[in-house]
N, C-alpha and C. Protein backbone atom coordinates (compact mmCIF):
# COMPACT_ATOMS: atom_id res chain seq x y z
N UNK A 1 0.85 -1.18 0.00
CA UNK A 1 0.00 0.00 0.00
C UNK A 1 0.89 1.23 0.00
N UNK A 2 0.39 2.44 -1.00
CA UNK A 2 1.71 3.51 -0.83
C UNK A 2 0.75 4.29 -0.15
N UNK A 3 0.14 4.07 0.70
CA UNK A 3 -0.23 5.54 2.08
C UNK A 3 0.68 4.68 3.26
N UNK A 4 1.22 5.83 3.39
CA UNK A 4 2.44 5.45 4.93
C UNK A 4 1.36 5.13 6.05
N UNK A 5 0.34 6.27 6.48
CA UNK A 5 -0.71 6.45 7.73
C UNK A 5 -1.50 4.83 7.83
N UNK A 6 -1.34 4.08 6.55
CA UNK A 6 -2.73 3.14 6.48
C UNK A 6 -1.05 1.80 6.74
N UNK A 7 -0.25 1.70 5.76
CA UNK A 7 0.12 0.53 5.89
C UNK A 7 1.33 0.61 6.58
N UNK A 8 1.69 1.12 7.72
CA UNK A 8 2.07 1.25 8.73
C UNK A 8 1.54 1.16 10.01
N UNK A 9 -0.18 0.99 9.65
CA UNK A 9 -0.57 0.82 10.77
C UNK A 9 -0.80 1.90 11.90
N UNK A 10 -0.66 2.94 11.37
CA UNK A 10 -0.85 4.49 12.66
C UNK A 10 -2.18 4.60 13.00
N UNK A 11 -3.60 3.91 12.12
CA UNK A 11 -4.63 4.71 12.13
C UNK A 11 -5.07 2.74 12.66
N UNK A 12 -4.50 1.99 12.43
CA UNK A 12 -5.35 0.50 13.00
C UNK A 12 -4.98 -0.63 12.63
N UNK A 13 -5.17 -1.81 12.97
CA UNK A 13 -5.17 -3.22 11.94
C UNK A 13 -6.62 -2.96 10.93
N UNK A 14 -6.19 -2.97 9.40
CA UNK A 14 -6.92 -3.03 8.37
C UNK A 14 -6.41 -3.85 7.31
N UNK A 15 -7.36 -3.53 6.52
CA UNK A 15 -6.94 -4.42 4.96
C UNK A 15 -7.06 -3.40 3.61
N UNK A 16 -6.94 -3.70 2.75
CA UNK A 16 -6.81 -2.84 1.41
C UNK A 16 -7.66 -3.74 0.44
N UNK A 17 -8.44 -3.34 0.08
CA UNK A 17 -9.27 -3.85 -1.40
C UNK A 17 -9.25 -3.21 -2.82
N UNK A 18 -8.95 -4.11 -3.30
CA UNK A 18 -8.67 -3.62 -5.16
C UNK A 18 -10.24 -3.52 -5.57
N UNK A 19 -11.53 -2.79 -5.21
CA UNK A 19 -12.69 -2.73 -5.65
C UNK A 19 -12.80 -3.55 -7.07
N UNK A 20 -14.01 -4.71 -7.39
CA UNK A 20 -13.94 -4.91 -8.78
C UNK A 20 -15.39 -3.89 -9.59
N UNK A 21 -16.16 -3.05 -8.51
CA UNK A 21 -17.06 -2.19 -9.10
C UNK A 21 -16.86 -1.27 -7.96
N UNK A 22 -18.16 -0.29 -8.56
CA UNK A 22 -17.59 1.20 -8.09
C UNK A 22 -18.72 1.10 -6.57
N UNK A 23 -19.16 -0.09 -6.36
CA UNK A 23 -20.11 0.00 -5.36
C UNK A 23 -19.67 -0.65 -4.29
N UNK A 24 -19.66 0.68 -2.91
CA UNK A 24 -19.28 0.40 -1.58
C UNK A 24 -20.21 -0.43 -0.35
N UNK A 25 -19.80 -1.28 0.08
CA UNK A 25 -20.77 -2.20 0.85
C UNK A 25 -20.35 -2.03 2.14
N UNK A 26 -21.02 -2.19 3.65
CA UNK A 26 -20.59 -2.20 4.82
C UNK A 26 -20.19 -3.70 5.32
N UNK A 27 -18.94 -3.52 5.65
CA UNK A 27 -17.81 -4.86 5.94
C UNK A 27 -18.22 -5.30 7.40
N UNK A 28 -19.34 -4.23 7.70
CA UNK A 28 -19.76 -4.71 9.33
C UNK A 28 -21.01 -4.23 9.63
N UNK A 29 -22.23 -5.08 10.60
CA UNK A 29 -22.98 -4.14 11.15
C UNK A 29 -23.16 -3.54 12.23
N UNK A 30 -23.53 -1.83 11.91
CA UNK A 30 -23.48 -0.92 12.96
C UNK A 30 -24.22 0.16 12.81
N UNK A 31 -23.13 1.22 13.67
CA UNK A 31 -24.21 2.57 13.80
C UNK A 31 -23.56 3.70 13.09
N UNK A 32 -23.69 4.15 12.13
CA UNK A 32 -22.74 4.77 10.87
C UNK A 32 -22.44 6.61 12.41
N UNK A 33 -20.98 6.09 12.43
CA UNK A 33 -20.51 7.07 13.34
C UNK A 33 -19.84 8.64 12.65
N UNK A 34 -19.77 8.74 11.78
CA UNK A 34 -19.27 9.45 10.49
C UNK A 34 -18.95 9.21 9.12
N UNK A 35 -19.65 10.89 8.42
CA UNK A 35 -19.30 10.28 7.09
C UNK A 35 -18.44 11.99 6.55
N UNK A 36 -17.10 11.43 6.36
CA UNK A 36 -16.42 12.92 5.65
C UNK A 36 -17.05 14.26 5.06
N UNK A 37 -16.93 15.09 5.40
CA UNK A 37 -17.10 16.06 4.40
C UNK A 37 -17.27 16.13 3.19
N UNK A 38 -15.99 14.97 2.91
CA UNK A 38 -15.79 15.27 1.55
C UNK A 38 -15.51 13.76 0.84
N UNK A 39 -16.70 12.80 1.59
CA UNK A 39 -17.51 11.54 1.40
C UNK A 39 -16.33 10.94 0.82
N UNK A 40 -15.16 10.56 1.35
CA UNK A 40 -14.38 9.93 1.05
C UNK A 40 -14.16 8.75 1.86
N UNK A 41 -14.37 9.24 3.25
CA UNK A 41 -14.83 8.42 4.31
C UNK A 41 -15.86 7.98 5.20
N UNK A 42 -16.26 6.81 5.52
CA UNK A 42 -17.19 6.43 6.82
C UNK A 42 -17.05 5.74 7.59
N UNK A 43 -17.37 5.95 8.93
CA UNK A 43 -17.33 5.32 10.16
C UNK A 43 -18.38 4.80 10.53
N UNK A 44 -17.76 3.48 11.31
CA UNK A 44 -18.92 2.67 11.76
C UNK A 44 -18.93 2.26 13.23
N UNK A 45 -19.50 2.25 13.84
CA UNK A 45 -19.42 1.73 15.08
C UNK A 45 -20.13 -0.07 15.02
N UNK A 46 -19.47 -0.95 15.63
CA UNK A 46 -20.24 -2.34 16.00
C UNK A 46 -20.70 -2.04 17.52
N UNK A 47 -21.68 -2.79 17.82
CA UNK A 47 -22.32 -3.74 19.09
C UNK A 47 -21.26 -3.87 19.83
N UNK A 48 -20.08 -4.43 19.48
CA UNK A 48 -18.86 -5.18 19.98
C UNK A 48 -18.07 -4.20 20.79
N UNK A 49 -18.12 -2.53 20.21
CA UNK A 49 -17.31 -1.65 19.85
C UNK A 49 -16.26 -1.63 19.46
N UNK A 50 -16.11 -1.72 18.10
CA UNK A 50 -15.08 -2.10 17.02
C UNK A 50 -15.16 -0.63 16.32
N UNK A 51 -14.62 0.22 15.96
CA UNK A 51 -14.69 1.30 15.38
C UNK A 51 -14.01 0.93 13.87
N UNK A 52 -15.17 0.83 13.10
CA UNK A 52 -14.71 0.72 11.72
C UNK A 52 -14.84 1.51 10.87
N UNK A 53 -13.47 1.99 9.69
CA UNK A 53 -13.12 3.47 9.08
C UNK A 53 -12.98 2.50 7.69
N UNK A 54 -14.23 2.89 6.46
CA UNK A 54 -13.87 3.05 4.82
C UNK A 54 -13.39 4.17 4.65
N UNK A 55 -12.21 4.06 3.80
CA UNK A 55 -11.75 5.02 3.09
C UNK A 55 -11.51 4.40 2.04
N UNK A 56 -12.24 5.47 1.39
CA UNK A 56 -12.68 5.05 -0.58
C UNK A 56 -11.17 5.74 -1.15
N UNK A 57 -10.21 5.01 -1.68
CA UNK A 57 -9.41 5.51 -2.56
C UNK A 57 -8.10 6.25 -1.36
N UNK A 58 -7.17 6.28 -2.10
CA UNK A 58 -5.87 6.84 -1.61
C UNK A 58 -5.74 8.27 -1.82
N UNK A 59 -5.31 9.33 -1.11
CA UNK A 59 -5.25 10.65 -1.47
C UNK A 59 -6.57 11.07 -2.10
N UNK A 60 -7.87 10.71 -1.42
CA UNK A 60 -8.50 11.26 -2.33
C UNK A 60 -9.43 12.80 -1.64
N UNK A 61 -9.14 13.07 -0.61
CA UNK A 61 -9.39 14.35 0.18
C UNK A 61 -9.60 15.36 -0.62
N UNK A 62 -8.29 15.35 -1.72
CA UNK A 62 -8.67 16.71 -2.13
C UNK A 62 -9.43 16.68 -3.74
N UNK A 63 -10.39 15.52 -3.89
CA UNK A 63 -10.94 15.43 -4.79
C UNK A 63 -12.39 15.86 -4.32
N UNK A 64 -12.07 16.53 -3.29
CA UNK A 64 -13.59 16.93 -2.89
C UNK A 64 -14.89 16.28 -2.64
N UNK A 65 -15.09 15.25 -2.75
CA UNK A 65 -15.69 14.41 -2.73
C UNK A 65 -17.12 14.25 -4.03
N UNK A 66 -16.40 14.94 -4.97
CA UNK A 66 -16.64 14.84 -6.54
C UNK A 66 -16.89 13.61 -6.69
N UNK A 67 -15.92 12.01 -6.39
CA UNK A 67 -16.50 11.12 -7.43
C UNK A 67 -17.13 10.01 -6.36
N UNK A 68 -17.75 10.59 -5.19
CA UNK A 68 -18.72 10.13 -4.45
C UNK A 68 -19.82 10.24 -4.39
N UNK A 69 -20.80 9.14 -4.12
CA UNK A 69 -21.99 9.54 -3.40
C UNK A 69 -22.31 8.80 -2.40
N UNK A 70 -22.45 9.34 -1.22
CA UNK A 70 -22.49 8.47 0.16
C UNK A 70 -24.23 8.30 0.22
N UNK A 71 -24.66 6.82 0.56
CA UNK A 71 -26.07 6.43 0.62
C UNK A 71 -26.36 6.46 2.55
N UNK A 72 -25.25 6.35 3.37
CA UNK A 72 -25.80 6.83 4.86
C UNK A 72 -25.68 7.86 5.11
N UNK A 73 -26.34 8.47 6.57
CA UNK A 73 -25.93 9.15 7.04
C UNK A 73 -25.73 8.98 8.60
N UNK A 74 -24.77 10.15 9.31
CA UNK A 74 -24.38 9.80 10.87
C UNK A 74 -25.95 9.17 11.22
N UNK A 75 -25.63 8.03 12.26
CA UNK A 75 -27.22 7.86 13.21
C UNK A 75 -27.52 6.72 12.42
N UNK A 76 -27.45 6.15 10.98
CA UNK A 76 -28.01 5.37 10.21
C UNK A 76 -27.29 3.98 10.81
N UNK A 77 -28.22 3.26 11.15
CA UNK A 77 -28.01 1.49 11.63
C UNK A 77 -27.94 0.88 9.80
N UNK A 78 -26.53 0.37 9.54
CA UNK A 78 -26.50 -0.16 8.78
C UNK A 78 -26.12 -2.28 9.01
N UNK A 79 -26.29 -2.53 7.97
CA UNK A 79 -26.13 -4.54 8.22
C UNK A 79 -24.65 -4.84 7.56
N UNK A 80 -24.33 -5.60 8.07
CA UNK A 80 -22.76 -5.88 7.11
C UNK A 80 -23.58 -6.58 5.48
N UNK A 81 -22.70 -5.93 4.87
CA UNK A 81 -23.38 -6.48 3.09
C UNK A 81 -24.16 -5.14 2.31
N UNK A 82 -24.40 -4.17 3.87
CA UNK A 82 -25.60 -3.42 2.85
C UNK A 82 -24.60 -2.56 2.16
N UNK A 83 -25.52 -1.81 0.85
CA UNK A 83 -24.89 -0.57 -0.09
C UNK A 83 -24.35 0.25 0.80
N UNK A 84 -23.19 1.22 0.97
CA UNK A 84 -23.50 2.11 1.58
C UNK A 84 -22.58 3.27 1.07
N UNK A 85 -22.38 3.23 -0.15
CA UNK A 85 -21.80 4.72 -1.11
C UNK A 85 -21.14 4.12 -2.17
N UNK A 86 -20.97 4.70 -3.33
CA UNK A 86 -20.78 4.87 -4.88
C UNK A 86 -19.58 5.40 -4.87
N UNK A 87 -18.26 4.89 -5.53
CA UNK A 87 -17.35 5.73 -5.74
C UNK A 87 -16.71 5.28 -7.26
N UNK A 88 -16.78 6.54 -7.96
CA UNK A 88 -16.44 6.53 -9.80
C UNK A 88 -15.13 6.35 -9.64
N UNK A 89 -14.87 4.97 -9.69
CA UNK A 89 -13.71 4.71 -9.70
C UNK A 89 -12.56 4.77 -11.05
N UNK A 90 -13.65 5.36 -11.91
CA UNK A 90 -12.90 5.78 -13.37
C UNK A 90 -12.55 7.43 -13.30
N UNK A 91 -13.21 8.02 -12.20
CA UNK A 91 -12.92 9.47 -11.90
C UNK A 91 -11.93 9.67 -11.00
N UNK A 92 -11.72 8.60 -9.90
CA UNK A 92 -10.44 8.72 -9.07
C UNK A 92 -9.08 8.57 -9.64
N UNK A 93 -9.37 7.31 -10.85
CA UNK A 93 -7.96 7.35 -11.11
C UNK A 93 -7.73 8.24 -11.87
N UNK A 94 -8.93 8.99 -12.82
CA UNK A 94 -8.25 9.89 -13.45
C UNK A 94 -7.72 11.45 -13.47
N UNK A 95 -7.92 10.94 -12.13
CA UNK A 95 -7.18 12.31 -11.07
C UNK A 95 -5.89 11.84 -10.50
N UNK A 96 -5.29 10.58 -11.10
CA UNK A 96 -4.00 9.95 -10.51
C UNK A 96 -4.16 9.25 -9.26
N UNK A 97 -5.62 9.16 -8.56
CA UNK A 97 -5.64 8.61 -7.18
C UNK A 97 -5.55 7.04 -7.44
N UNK A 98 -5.18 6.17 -6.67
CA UNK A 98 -5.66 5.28 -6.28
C UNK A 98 -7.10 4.64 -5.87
N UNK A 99 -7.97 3.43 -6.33
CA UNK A 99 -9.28 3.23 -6.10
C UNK A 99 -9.48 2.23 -5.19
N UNK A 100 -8.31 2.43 -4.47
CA UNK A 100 -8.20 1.08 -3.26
C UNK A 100 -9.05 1.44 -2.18
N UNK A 101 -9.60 0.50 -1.79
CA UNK A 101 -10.61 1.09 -0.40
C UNK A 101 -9.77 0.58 0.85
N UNK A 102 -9.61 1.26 1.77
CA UNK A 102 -8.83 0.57 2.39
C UNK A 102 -10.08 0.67 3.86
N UNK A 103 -10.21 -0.56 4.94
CA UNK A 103 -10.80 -0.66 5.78
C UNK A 103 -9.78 -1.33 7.17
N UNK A 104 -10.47 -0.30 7.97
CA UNK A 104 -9.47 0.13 9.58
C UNK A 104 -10.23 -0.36 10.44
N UNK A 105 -9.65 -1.14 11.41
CA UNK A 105 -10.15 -1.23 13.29
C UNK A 105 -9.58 -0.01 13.84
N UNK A 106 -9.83 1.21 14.11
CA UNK A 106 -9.59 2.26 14.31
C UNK A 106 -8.90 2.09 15.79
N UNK A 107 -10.16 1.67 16.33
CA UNK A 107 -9.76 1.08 18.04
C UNK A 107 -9.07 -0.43 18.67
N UNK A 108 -8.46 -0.76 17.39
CA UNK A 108 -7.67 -2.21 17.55
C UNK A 108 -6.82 -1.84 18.52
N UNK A 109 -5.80 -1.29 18.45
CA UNK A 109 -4.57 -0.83 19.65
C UNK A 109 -5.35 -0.55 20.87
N UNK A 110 -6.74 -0.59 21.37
CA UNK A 110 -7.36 -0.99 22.71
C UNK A 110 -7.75 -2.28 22.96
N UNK A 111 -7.49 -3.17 21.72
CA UNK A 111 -8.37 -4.32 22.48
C UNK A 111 -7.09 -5.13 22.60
N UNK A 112 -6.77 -6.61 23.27
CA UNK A 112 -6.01 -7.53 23.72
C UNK A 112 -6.22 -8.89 22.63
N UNK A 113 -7.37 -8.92 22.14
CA UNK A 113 -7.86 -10.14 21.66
C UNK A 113 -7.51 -9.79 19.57
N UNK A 114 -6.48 -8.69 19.26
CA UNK A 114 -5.71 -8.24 18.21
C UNK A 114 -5.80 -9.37 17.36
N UNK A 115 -6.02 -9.96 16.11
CA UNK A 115 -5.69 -11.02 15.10
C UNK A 115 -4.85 -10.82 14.28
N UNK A 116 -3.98 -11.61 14.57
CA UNK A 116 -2.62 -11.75 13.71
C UNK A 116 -3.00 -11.25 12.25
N UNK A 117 -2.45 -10.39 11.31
CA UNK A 117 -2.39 -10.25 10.04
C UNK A 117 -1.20 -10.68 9.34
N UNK A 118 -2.24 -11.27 7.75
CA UNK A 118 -1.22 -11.96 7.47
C UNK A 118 -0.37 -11.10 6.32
N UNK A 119 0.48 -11.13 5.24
CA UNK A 119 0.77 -10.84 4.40
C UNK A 119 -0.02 -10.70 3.24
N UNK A 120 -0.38 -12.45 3.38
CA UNK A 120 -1.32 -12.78 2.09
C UNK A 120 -2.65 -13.55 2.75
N UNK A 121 -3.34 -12.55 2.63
CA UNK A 121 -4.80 -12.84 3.57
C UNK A 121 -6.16 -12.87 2.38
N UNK A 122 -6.98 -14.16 2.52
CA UNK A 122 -7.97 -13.90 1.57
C UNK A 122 -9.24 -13.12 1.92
N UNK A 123 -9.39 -12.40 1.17
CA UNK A 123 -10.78 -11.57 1.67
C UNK A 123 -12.03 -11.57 0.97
């Protein structure tokens, strides 16, 4: 991954997805805890309290959140599987971004019960 913050691990234990369409799904269910300004990102809270962070694409902040459209909002109880934002992944790259989604345990470095990551992990 070339974001230092994500695959270094500063922001959580996560994973990186090569999207094969431009449609974003929730990897967990919860209580949608934030969604960016500039709909690049969303937060999720679990039951468990697992704080889980999509971020649609690499560097993509300052694309304004142009080749988004986010379908929650804060407060929204979403299911793991459901839709939950659109990203033109033919508009990110052609702003040079990356269309990798990358997904964070935000609050992993609090819990004890951490799962080993692997190198080559199937998802």
């Amino acid at each position: 991954m070339e974001d230092p913050v994500f695959s270094q691990g500063a922001m959580g234990i996560g994973v990186a997805v090569n999207p094969s369409s431009d449609n974003v799904y929730a990897p967990v269910s919860g209580n949608v805890t934030m969604v960016a300004a500039t709909k690049h990102g969303i937060g999720i809270s679990t039951a468990e309290g697992r704080d889980i962070l999509i971020h649609m694409g690499v560097d993509t902040v300052e694309l304004k959140g142009k080749p988004f459209k986010v379908l929650v909002n804060s407060g929204d109880e979403v299911k793991a599987g459901e839709k939950i934002a659109v990203m033109n992944r033919q508009e990110v790259e052609a702003n040079g971004r990356l269309s990798t989604i990358i997904v964070v345990e935000t609050n992993s470095a609090e819990r004890k019960d951490k799962p080993e990551l692997s190198q080559n992990r199937d998802c």
